[in-house]
C-alpha atoms as a PDB file:
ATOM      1  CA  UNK A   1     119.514  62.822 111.654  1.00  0.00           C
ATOM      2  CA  UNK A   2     115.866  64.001 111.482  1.00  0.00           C
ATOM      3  CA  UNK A   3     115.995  67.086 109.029  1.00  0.00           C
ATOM      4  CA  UNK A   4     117.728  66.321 105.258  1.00  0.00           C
ATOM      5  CA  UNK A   5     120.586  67.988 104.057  1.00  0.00           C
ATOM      6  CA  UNK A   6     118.437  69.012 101.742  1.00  0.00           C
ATOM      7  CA  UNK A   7     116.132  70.950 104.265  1.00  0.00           C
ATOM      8  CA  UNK A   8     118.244  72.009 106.076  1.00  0.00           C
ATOM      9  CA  UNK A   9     119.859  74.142 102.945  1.00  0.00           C
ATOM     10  CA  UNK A  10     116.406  74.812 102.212  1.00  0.00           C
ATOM     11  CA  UNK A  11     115.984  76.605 105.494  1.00  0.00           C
ATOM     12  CA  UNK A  12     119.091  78.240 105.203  1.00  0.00           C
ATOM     13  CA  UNK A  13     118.497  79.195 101.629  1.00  0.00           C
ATOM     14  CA  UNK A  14     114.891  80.715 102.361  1.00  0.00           C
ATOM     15  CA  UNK A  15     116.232  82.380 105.966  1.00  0.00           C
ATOM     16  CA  UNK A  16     118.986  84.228 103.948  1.00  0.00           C
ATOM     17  CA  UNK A  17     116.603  85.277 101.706  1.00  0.00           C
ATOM     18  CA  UNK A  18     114.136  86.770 103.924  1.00  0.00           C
ATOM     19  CA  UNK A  19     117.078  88.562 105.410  1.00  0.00           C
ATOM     20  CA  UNK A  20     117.918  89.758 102.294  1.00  0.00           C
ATOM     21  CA  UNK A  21     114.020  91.040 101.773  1.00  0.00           C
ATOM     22  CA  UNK A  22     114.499  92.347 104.886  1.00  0.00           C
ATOM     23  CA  UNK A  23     117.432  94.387 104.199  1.00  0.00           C
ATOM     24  CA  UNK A  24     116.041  95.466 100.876  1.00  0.00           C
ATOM     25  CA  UNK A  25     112.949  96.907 102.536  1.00  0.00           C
ATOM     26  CA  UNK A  26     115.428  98.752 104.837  1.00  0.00           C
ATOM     27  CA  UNK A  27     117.796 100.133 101.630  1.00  0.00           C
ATOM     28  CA  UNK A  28     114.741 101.282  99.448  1.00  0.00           C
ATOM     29  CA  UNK A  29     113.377 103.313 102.805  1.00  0.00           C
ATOM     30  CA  UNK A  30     116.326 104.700 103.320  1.00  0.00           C
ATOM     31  CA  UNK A  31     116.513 105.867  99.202  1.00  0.00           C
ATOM     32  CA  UNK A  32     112.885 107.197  99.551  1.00  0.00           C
ATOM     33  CA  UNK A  33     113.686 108.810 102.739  1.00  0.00           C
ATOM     34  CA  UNK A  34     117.040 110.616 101.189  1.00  0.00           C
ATOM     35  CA  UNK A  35     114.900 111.484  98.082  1.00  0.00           C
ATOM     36  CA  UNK A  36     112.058 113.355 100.441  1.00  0.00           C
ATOM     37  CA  UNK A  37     114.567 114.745 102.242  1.00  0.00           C
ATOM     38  CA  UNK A  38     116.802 116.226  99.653  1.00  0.00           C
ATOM     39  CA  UNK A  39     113.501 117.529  97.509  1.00  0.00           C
ATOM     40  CA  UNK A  40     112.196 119.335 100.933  1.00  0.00           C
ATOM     41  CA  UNK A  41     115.537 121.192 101.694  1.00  0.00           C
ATOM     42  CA  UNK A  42     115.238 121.836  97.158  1.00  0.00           C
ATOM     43  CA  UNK A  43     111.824 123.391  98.024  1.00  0.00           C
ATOM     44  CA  UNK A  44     112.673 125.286 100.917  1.00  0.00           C
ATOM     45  CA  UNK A  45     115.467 126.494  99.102  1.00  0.00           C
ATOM     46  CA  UNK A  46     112.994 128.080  96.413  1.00  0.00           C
ATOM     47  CA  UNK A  47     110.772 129.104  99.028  1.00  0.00           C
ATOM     48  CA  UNK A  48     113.023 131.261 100.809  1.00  0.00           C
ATOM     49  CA  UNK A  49     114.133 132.598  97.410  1.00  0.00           C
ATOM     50  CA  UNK A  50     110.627 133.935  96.920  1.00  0.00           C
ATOM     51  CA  UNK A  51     110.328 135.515 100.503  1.00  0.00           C
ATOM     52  CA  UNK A  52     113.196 137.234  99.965  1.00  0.00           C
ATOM     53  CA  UNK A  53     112.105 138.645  96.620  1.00  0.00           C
ATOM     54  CA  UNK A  54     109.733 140.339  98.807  1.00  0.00           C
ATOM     55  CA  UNK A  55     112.017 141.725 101.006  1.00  0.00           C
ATOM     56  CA  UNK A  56     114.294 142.671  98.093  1.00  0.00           C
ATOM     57  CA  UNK A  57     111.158 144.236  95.999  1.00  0.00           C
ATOM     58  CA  UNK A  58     110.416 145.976  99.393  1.00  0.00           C
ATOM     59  CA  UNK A  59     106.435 145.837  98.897  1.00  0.00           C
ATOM     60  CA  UNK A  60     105.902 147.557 102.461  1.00  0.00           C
ATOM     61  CA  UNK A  61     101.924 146.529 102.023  1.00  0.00           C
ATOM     62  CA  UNK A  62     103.014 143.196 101.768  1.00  0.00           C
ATOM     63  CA  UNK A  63     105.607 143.287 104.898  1.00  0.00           C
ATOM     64  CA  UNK A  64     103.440 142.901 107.844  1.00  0.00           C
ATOM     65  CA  UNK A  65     102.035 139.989 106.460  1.00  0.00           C
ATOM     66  CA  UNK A  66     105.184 138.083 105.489  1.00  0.00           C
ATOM     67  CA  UNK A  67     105.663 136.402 108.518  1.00  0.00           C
ATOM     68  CA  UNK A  68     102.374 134.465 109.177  1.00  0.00           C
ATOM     69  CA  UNK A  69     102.862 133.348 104.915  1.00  0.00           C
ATOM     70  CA  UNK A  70     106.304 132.290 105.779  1.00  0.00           C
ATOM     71  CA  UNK A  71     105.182 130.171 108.890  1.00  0.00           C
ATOM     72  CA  UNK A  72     101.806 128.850 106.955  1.00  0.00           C
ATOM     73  CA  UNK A  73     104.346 127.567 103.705  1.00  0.00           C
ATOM     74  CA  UNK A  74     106.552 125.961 106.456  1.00  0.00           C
ATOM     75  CA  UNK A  75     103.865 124.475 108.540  1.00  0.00           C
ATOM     76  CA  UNK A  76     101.924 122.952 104.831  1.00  0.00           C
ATOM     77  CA  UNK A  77     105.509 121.779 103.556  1.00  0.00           C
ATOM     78  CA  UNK A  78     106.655 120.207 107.263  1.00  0.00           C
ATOM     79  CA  UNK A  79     103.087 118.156 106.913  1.00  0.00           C
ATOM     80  CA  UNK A  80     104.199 116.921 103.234  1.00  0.00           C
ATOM     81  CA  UNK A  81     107.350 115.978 104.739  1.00  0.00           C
ATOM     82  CA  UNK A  82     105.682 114.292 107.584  1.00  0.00           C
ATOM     83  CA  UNK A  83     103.317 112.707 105.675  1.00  0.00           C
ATOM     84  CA  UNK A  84     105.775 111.280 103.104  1.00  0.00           C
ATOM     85  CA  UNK A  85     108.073 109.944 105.616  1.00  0.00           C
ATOM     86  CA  UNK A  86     105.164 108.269 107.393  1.00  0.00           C
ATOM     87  CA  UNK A  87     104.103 106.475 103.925  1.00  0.00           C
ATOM     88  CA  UNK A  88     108.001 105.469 104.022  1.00  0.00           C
ATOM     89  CA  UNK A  89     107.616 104.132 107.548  1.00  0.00           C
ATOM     90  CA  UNK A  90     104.593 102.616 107.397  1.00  0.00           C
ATOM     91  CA  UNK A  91     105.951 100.451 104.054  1.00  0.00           C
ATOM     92  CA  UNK A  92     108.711  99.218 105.990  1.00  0.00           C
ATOM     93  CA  UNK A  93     106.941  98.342 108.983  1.00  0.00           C
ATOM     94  CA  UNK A  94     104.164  96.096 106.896  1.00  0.00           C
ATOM     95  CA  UNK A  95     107.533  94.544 105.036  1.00  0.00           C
ATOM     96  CA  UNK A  96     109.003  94.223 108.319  1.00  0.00           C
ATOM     97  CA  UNK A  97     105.682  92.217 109.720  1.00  0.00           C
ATOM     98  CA  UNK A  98     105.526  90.165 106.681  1.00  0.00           C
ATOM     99  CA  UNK A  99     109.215  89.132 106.997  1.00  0.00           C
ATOM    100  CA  UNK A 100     108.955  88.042 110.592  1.00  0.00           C
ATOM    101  CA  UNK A 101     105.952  85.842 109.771  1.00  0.00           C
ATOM    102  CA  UNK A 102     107.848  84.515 106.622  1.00  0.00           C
ATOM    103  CA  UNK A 103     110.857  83.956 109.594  1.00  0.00           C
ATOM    104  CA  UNK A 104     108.674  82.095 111.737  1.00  0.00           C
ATOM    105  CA  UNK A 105     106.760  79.944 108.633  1.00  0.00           C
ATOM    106  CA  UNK A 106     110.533  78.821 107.510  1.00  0.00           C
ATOM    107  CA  UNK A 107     111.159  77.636 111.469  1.00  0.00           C
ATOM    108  CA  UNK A 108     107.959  76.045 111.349  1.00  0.00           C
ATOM    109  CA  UNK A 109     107.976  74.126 108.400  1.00  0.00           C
ATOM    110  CA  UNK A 110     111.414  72.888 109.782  1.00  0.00           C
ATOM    111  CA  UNK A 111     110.153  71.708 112.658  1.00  0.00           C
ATOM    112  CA  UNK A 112     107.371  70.117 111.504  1.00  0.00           C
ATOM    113  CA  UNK A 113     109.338  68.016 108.951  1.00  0.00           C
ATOM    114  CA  UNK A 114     111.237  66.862 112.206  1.00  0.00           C
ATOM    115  CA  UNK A 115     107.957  65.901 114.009  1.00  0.00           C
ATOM    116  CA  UNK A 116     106.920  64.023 111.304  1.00  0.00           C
ATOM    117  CA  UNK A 117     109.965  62.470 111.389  1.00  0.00           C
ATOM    118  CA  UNK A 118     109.838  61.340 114.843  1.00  0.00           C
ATOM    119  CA  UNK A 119     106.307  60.021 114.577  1.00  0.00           C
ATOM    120  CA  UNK A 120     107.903  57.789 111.873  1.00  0.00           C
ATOM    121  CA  UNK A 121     110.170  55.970 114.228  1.00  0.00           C
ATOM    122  CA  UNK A 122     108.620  56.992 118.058  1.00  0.00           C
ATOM    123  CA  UNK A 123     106.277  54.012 119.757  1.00  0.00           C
ATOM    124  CA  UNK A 124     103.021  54.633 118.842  1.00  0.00           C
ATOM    125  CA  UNK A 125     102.235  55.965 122.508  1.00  0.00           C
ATOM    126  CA  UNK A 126     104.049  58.952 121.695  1.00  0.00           C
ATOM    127  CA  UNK A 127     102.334  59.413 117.762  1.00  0.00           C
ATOM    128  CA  UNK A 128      99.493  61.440 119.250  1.00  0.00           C
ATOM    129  CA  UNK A 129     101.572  63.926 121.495  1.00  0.00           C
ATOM    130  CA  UNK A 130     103.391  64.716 118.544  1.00  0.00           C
ATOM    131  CA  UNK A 131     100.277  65.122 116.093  1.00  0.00           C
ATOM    132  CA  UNK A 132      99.325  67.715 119.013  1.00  0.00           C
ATOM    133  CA  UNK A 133     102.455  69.661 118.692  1.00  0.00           C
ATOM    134  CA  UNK A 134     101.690  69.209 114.906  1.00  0.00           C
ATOM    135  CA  UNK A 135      98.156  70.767 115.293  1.00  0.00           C
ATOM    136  CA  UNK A 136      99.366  73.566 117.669  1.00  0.00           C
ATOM    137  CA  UNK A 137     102.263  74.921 115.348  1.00  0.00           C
ATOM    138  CA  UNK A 138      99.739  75.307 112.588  1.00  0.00           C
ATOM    139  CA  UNK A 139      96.946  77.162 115.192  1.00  0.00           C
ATOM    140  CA  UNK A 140      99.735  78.898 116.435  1.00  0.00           C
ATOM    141  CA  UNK A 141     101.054  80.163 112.473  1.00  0.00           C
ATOM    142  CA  UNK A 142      97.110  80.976 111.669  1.00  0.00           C
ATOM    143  CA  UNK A 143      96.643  83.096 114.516  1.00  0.00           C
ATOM    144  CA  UNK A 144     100.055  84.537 113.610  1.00  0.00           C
ATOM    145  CA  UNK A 145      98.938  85.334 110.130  1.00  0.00           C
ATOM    146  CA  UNK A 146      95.716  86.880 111.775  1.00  0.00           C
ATOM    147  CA  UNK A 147      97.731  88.692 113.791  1.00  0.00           C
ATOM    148  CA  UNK A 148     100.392  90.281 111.129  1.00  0.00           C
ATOM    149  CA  UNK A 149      97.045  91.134 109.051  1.00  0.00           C
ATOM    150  CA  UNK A 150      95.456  93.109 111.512  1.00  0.00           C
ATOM    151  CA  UNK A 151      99.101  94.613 112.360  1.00  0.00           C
ATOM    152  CA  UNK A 152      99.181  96.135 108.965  1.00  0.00           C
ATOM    153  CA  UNK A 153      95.838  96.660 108.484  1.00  0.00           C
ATOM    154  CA  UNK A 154      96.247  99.041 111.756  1.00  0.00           C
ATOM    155  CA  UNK A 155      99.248 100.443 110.696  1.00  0.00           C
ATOM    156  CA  UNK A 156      97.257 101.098 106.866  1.00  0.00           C
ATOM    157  CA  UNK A 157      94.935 102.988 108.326  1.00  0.00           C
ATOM    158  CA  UNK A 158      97.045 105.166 110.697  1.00  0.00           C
ATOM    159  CA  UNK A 159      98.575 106.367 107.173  1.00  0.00           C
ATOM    160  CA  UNK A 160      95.312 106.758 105.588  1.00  0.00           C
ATOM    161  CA  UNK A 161      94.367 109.372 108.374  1.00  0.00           C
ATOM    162  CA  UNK A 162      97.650 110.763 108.896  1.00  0.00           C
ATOM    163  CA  UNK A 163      97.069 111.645 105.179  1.00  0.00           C
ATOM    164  CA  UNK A 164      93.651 113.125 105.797  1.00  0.00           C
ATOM    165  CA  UNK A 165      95.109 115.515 108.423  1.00  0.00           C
ATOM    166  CA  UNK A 166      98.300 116.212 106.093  1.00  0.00           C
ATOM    167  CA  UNK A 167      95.291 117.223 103.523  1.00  0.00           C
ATOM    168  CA  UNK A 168      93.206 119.363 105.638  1.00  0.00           C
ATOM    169  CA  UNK A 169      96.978 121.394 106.742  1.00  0.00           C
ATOM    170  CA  UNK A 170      97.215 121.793 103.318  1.00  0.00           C
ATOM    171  CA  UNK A 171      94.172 123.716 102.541  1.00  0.00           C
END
């Protein structure tokens, strides 16, 4: 046998784990998502409440205006909601990214401890094809880490200007 019992629960221990983290990430969006939710329909709630104070009052001056303040409210809260649940989102796709390239580290550490295994006991013809492989899993896991940092660095600054537009609805 190449791998340990003792690796072998490690991998299992640290997979489970990041599937755990995983499903975490996916549980606390969901909470945050129920929360923004729940507070918008609260709002809108209070909103409407006001609007039809107006109609109630009946402040005819104020009438043919109601409308277009109704839609602007609407349009400014929609872009909090949007904006929210895009923070939401964007948290769980970074988590998501960092999870996969946690996934693929475990794999890879596993694997390695089996190369190194075989170059242990393989003819020494055979030694540098696997120090290759060796050499090629960790390019391969840098460029992945490259990757997964411009992923969320990408995915950082779609929410920093899908704030900025939120901001200028806003106003």
């Amino acid at each position: 046998m190449y791998l340990t019992t003792q690796e072998i629960h490690d991998t299992r221990t640290k997979y489970f784990n990041n599937v755990f983290s995983a499903s975490n990430a996916a549980l606390v969006a969901t909470e945050q998502l129920l929360d923004i939710f729940s507070s918008s329909g609260r709002e809108s709630l209070r909103a409407s409440e006001s609007h039809f104070t107006v109609l109630k009052t009946s402040q005819l001056s104020f009438m043919p205006q109601l409308p277009m303040i109704v839609w602007l409210d609407e349009c400014a809260r929609s872009g909090r909601v949007f904006h929210k649940t895009i923070d939401v989102m964007a948290n769980v796709h970074k988590s998501l990214m960092q999870t996969a390239e946690t996934q693929v580290h475990i794999f890879d550490k596993a694997l390695m401890s089996l190369i190194r295994r075989t170059s242990n006991t393989s003819p020494a013809e055979v030694v540098p094809v696997l120090s290759i492989m060796e050499i090629t899993i960790e390019t391969t896991e840098q460029t992945l880490h490259g990757v997964t940092n411009a992923a969320i660095q990408v995915v950082e600054s779609f929410d920093t200007e899908a704030s900025e537009d939120i901001d200028v609805i806003d106003k």
